[in-house]
PDB file of N, CA and C in Angstrom:
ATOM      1  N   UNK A   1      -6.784   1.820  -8.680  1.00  0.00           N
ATOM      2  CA  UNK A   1      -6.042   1.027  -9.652  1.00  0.00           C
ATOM      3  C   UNK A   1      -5.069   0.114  -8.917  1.00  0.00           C
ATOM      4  N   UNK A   2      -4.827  -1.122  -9.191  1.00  0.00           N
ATOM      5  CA  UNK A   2      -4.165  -2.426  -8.457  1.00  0.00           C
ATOM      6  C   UNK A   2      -3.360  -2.782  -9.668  1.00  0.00           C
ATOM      7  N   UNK A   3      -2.147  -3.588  -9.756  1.00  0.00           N
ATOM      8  CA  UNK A   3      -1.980  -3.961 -10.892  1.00  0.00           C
ATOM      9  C   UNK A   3      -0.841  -4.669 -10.422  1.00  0.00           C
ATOM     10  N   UNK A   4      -0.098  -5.339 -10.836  1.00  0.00           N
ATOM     11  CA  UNK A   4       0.802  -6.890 -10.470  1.00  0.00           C
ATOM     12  C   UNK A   4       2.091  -6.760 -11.897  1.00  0.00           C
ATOM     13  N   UNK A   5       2.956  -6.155 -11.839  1.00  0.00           N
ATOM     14  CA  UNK A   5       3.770  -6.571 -12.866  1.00  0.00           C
ATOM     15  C   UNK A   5       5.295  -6.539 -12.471  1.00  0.00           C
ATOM     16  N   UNK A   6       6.256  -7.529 -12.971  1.00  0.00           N
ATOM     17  CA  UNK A   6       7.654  -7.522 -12.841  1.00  0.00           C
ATOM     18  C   UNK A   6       7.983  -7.783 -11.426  1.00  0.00           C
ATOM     19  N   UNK A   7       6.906  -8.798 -10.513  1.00  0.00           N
ATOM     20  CA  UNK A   7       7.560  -8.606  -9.472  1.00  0.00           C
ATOM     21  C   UNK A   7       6.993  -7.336  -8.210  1.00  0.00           C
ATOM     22  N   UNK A   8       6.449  -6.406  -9.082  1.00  0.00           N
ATOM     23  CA  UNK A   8       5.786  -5.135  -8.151  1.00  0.00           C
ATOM     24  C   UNK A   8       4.504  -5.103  -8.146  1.00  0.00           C
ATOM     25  N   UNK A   9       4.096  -4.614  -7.267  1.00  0.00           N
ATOM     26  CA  UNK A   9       2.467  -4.403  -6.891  1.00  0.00           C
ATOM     27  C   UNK A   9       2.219  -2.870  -6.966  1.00  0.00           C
ATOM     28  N   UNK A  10       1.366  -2.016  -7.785  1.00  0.00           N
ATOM     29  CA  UNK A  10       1.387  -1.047  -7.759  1.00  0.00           C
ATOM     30  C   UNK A  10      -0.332  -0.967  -6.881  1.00  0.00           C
ATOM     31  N   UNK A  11      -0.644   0.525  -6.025  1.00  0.00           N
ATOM     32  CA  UNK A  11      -1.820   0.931  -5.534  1.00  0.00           C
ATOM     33  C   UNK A  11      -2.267   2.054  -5.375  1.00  0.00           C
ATOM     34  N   UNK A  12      -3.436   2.395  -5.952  1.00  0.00           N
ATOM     35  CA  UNK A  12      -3.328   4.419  -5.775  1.00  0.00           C
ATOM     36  C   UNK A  12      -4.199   4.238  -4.324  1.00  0.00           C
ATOM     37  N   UNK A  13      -4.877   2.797  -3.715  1.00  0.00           N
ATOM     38  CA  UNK A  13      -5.574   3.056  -2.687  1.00  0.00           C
ATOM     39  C   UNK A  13      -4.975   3.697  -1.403  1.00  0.00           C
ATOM     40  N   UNK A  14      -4.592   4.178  -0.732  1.00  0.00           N
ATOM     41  CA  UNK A  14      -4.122   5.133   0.339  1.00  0.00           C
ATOM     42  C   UNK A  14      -4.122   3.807   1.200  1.00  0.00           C
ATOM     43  N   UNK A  15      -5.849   3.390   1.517  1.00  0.00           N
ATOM     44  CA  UNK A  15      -5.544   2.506   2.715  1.00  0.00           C
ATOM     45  C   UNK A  15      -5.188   1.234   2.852  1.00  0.00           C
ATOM     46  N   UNK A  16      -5.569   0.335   1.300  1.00  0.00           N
ATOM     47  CA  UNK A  16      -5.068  -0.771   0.904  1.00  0.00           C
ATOM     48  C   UNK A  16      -2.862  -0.363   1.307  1.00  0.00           C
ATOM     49  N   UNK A  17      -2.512   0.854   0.482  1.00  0.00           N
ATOM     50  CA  UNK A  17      -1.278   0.801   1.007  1.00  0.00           C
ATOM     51  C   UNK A  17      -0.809   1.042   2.245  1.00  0.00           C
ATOM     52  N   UNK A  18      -1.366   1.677   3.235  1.00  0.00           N
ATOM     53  CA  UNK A  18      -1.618   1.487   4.756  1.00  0.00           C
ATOM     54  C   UNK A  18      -1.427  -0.021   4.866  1.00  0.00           C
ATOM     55  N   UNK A  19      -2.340  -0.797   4.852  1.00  0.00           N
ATOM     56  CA  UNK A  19      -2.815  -1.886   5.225  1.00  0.00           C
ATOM     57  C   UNK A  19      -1.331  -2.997   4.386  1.00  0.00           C
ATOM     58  N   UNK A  20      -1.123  -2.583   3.634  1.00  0.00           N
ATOM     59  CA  UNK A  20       0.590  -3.438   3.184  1.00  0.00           C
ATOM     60  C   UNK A  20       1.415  -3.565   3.889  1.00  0.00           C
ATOM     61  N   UNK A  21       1.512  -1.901   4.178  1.00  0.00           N
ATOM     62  CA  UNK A  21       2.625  -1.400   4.843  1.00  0.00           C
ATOM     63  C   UNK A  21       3.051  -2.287   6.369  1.00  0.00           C
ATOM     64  N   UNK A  22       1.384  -2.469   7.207  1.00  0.00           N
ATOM     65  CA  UNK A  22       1.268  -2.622   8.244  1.00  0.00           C
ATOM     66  C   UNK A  22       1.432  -4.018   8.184  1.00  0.00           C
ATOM     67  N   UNK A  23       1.526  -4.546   6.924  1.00  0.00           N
ATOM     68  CA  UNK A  23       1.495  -6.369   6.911  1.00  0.00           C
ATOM     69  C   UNK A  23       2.789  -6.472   7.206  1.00  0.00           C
ATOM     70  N   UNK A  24       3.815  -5.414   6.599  1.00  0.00           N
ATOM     71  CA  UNK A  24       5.505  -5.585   6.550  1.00  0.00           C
ATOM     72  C   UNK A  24       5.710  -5.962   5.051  1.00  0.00           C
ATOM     73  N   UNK A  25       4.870  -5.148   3.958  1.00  0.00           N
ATOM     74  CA  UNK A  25       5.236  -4.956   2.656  1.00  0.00           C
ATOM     75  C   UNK A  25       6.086  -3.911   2.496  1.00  0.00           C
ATOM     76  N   UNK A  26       7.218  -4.026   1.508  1.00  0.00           N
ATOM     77  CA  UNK A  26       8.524  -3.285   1.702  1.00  0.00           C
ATOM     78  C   UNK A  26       7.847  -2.565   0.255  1.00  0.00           C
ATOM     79  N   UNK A  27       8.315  -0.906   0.690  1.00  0.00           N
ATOM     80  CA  UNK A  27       7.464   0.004  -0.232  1.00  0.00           C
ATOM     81  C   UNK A  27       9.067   0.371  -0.721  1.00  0.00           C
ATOM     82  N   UNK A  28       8.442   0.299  -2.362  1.00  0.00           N
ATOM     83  CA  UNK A  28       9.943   0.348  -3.689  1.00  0.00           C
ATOM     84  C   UNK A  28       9.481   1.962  -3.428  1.00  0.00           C
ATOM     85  N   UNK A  29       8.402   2.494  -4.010  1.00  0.00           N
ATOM     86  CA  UNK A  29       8.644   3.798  -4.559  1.00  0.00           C
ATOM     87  C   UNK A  29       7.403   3.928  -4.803  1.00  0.00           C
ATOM     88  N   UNK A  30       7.264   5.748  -4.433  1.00  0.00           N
ATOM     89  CA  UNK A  30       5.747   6.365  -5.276  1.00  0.00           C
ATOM     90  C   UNK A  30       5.679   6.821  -6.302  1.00  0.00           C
ATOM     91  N   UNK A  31       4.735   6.355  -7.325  1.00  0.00           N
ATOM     92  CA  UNK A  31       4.649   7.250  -9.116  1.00  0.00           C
ATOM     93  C   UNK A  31       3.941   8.073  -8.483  1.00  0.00           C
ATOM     94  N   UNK A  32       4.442   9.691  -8.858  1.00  0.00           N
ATOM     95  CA  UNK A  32       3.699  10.829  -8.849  1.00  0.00           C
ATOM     96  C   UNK A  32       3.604  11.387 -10.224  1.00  0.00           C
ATOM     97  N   UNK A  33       3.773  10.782 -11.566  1.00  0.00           N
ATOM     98  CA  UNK A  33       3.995  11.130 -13.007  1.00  0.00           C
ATOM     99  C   UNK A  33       2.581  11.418 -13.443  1.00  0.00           C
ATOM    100  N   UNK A  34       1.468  10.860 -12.525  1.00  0.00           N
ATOM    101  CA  UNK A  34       0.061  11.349 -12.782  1.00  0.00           C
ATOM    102  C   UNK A  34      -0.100  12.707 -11.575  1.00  0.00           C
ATOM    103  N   UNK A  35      -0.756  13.849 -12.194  1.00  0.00           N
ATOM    104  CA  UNK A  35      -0.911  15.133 -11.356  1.00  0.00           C
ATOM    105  C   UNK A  35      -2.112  14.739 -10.901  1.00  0.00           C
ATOM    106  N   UNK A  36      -2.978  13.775 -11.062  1.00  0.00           N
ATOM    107  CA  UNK A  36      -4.197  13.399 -10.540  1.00  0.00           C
ATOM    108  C   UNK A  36      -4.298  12.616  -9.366  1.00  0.00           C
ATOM    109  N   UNK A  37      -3.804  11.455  -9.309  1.00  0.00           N
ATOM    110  CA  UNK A  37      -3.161  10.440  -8.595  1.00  0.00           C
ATOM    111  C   UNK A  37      -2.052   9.973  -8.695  1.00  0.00           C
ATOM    112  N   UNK A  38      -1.384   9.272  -6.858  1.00  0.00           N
ATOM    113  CA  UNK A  38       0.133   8.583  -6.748  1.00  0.00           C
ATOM    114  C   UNK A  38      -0.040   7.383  -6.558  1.00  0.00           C
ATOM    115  N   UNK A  39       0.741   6.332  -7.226  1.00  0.00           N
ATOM    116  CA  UNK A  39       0.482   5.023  -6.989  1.00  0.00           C
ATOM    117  C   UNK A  39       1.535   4.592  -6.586  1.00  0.00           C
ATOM    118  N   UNK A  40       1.282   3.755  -5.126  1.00  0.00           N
ATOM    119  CA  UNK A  40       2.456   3.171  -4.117  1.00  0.00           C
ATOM    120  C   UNK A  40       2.838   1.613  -5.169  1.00  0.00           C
ATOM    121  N   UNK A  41       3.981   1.672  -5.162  1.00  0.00           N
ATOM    122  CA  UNK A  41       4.669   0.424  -5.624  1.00  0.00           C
ATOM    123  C   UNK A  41       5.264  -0.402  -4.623  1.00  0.00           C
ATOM    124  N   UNK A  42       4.352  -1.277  -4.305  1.00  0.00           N
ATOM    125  CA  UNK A  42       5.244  -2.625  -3.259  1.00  0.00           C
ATOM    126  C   UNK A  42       6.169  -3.266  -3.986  1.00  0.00           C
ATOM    127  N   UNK A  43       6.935  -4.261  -3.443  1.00  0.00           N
ATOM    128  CA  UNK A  43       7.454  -5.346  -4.066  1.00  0.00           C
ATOM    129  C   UNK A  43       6.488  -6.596  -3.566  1.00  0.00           C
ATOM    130  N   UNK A  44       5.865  -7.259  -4.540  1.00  0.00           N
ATOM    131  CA  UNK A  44       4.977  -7.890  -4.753  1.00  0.00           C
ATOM    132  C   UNK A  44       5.436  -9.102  -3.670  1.00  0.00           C
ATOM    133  N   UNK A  45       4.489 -10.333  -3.074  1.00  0.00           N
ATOM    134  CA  UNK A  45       4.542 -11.404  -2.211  1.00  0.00           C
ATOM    135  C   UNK A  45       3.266 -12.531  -2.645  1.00  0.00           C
ATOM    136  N   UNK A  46       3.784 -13.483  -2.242  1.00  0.00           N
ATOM    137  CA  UNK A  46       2.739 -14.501  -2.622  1.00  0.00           C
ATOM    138  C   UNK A  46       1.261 -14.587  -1.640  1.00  0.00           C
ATOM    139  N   UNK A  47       1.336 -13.863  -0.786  1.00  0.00           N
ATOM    140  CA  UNK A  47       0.494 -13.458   0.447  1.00  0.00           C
ATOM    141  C   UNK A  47      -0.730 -12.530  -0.065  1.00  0.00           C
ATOM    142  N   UNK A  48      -0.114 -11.193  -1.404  1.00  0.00           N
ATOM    143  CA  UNK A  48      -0.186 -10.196  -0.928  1.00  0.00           C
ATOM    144  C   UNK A  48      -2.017 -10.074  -1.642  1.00  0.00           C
ATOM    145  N   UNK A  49      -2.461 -10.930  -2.474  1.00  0.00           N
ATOM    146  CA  UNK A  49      -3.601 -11.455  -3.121  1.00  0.00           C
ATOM    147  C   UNK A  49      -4.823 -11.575  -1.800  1.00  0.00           C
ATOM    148  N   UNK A  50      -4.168 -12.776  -1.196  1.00  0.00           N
ATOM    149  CA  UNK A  50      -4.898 -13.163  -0.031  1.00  0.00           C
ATOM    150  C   UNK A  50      -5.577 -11.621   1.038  1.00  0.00           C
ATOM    151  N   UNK A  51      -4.632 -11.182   1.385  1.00  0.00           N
ATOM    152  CA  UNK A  51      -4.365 -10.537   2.340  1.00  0.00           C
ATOM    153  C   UNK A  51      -5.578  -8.471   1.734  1.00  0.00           C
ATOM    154  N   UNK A  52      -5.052  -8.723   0.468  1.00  0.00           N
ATOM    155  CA  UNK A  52      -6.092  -7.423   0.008  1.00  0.00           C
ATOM    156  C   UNK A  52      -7.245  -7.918  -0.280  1.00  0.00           C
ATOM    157  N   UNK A  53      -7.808  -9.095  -0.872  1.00  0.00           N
ATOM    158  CA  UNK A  53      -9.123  -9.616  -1.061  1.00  0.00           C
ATOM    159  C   UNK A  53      -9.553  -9.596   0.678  1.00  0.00           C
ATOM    160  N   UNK A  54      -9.013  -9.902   1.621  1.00  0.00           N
ATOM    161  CA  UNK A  54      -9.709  -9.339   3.166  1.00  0.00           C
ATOM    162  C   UNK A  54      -9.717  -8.363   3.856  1.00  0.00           C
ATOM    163  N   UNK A  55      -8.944  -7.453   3.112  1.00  0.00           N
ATOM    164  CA  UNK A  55      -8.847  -5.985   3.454  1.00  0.00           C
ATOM    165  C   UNK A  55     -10.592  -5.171   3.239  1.00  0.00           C
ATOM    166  N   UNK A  56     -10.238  -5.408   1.656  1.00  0.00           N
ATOM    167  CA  UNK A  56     -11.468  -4.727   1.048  1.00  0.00           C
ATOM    168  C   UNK A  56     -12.471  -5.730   1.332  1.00  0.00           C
ATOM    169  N   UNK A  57     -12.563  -7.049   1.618  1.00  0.00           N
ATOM    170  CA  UNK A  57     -13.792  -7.794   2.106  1.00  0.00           C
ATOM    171  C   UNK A  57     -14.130  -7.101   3.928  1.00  0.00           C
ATOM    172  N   UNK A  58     -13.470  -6.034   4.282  1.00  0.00           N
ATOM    173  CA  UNK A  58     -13.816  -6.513   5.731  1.00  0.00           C
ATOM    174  C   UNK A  58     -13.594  -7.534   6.486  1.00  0.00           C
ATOM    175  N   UNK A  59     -12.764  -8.099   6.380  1.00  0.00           N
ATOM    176  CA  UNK A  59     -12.299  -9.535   6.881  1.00  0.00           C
ATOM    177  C   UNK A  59     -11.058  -9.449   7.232  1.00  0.00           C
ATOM    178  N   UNK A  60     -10.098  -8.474   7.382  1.00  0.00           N
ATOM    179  CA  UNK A  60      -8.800  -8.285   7.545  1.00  0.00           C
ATOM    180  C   UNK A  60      -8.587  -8.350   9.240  1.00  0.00           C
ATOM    181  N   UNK A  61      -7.289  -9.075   9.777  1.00  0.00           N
ATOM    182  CA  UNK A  61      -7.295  -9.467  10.840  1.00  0.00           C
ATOM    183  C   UNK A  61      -5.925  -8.739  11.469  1.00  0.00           C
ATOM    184  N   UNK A  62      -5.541  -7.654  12.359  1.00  0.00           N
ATOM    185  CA  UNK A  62      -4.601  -7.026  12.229  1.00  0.00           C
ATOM    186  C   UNK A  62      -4.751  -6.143  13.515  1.00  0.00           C
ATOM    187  N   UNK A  63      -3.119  -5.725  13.766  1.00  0.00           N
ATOM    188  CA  UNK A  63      -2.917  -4.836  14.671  1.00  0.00           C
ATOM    189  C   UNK A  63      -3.127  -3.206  14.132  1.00  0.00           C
ATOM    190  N   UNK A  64      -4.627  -2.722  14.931  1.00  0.00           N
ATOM    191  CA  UNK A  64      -5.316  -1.628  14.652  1.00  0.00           C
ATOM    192  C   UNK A  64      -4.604  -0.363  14.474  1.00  0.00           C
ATOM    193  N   UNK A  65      -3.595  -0.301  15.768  1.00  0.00           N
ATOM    194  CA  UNK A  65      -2.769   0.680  15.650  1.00  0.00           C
ATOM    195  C   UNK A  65      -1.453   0.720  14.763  1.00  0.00           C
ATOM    196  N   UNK A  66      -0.912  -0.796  14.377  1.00  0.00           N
ATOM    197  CA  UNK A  66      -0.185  -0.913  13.269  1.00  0.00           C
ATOM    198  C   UNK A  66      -0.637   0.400  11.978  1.00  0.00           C
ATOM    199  N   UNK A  67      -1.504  -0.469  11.600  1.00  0.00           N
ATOM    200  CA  UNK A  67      -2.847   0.077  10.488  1.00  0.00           C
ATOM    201  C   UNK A  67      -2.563   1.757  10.719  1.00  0.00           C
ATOM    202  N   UNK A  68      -3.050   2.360  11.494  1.00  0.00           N
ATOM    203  CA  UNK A  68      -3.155   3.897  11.757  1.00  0.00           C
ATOM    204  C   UNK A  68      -2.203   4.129  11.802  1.00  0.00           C
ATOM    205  N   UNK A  69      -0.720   3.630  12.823  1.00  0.00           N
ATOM    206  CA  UNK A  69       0.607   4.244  12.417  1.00  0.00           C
ATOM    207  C   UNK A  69       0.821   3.988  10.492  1.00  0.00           C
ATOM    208  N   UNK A  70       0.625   3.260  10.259  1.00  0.00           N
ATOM    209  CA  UNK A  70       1.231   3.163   8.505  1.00  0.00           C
ATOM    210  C   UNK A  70       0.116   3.841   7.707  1.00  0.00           C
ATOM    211  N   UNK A  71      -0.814   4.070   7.954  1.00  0.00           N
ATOM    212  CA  UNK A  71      -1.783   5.289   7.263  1.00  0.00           C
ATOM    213  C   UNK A  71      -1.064   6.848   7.618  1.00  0.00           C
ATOM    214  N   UNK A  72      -0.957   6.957   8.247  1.00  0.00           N
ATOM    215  CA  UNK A  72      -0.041   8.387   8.793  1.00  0.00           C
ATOM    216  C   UNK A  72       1.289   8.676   7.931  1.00  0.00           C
ATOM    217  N   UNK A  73       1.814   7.398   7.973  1.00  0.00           N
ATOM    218  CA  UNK A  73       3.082   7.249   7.135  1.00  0.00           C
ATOM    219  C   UNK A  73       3.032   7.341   6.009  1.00  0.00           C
ATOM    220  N   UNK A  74       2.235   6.393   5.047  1.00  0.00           N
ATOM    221  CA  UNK A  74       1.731   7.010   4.136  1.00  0.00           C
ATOM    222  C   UNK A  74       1.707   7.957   3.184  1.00  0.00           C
ATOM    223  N   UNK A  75       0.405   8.493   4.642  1.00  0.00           N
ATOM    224  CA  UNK A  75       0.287  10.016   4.039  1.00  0.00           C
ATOM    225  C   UNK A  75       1.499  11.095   4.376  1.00  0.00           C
ATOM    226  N   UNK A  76       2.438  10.868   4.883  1.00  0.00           N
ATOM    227  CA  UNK A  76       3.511  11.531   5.290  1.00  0.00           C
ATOM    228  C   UNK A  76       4.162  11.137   3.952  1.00  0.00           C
ATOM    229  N   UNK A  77       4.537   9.950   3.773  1.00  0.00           N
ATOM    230  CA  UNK A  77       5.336   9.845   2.345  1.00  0.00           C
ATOM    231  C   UNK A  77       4.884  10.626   1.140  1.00  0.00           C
ATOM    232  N   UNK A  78       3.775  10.200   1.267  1.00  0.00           N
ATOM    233  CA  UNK A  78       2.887  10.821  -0.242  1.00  0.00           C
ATOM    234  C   UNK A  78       2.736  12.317  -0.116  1.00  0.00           C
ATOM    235  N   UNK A  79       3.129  13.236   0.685  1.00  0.00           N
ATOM    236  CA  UNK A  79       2.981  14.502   0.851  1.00  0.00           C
ATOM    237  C   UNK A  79       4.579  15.160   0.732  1.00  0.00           C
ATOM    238  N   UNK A  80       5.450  14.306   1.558  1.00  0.00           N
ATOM    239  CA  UNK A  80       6.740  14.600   1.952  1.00  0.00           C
ATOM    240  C   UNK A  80       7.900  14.351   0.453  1.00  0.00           C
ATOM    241  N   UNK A  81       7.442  13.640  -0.109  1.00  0.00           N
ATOM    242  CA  UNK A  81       8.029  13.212  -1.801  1.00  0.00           C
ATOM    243  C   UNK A  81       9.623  12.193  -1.214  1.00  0.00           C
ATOM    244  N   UNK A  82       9.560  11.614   0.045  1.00  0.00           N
ATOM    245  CA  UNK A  82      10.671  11.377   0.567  1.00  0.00           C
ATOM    246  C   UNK A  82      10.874   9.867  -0.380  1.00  0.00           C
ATOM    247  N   UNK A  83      10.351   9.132  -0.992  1.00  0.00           N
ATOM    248  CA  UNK A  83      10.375   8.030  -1.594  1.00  0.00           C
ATOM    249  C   UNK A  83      10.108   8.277  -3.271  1.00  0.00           C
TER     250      UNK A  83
END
């Protein structure tokens, strides 16, 4: 689920939010109000369209280990409830 409102970008994708993170998207907060799935809330950018249509195209151009440090993180946030 993706969704664009008020300014925020919400994402339950794990690696799409990896892949934000690693752009230098500033993470507001995680909804954990679903026991099913958590959806990362960015604060939305005029970039941030561009930049996930080449993620999920395979076309994303980026520092690899960026990427893997902010997947780790992530999943450290989303486990740790620190946000």
């Amino acid at each position: 689920m993706q969704m664009k409102r008020n300014g925020l970008y919400r994402t339950s994708d794990l690696y799409v939010a990896a892949w934000l993170l690693a752009k230098g998207f500033e993470l507001q907060n995680i909804d954990r109000s679903n026991s099913r799935r958590c959806d990362f809330i960015f604060a939305d950018r005029q970039d941030r369209p561009e930049l996930v249509h080449q993620f999920l195209c395979g076309r994303a151009v980026g520092n690899l280990a960026d990427f893997v440090f902010n997947l780790r993180r992530a999943k450290r946030l989303l486990y740790s409830r620190e946000v």
